[in-house]
Protein backbone atom coordinates (compact mmCIF):
# COMPACT_ATOMS: atom_id res chain seq x y z
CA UNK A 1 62.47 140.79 11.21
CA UNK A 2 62.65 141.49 7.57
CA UNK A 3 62.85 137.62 6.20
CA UNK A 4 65.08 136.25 8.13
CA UNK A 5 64.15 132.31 8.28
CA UNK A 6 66.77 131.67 11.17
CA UNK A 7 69.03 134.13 13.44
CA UNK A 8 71.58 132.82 15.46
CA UNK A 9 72.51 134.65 17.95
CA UNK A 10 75.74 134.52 20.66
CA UNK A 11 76.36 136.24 23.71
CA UNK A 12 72.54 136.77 24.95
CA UNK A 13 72.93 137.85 27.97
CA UNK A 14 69.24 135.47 29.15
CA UNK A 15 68.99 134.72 32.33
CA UNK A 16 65.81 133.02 34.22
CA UNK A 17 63.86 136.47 34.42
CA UNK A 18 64.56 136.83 30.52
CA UNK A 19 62.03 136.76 28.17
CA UNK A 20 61.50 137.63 24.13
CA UNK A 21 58.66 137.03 21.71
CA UNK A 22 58.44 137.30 18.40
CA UNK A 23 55.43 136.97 16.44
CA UNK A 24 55.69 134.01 14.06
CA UNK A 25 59.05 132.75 15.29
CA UNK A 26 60.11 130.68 17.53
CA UNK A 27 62.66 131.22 19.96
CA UNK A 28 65.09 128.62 21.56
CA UNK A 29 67.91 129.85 24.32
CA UNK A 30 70.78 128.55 26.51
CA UNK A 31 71.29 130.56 29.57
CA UNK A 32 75.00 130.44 31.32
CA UNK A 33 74.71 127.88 34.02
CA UNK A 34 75.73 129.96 36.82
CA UNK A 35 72.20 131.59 35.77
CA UNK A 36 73.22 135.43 35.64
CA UNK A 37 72.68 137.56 32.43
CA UNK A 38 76.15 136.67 30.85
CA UNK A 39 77.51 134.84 28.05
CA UNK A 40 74.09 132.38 26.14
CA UNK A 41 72.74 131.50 22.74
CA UNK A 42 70.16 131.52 20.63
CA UNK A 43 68.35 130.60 17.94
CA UNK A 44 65.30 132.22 16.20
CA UNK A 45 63.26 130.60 13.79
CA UNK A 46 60.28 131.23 11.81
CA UNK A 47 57.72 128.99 12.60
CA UNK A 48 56.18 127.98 9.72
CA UNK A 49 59.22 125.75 9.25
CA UNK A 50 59.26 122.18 10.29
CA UNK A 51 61.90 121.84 13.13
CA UNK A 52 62.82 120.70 16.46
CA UNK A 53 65.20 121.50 19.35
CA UNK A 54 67.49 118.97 19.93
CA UNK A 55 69.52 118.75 23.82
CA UNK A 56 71.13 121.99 25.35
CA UNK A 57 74.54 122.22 26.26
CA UNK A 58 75.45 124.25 28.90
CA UNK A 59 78.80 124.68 30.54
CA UNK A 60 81.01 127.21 32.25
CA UNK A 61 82.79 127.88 29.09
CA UNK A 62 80.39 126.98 26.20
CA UNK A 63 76.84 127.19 25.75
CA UNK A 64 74.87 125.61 22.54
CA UNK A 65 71.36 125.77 21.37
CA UNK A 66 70.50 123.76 18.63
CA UNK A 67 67.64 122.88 16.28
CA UNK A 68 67.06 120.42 13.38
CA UNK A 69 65.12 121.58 10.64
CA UNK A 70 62.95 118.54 8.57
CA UNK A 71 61.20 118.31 5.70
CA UNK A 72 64.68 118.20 3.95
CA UNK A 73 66.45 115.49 1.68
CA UNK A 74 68.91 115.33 4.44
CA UNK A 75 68.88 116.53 7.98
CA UNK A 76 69.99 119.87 8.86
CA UNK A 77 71.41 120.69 11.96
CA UNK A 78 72.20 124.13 13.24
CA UNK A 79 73.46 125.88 16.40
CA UNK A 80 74.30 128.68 17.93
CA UNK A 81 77.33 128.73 20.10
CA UNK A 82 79.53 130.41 22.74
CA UNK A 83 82.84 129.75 24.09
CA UNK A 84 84.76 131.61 26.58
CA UNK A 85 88.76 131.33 26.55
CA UNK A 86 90.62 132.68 28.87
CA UNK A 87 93.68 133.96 27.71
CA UNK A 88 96.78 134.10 30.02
């Protein structure tokens, strides 16, 4: 991963059998709650940097993973996000 600090990434595709490692990163996901490989987020992170995962969200039509990063002047909150609209 050619120095990227943090990826975020939609639309995973996780489900429970899913599973990625990166050397020197950490790795936080949101599966879909119906638990198959569709819809999810992500977010990858270098470890080295102070941070934390904060609550999940998880819901039909959005998912959320999000971290805070410390060490800063102010807090720093990111996520990575999906929603799903249906469109009649």
């Amino acid at each position: 991963m050619n120095n990227i600090v943090i990826l975020l990434v939609s639309e995973t595709h996780f489900s429970n059998r899913s599973y990625l490692n990166i050397p020197y990163y950490s790795i936080y996901h949101t599966e879909h709650p119906d638990g198959t490989a569709h819809g999810g987020t992500a977010v990858i992170i270098r470890s080295s940097i102070a941070h934390y995962e904060l609550s999940k969200f998880h819901q039909d039509f959005v998912q959320a993973t999000t971290i805070e990063v410390r060490k800063l002047p102010t807090p720093l909150i990111i996520s990575a996000v999906t929603v799903v609209l249906d469109i009649i």
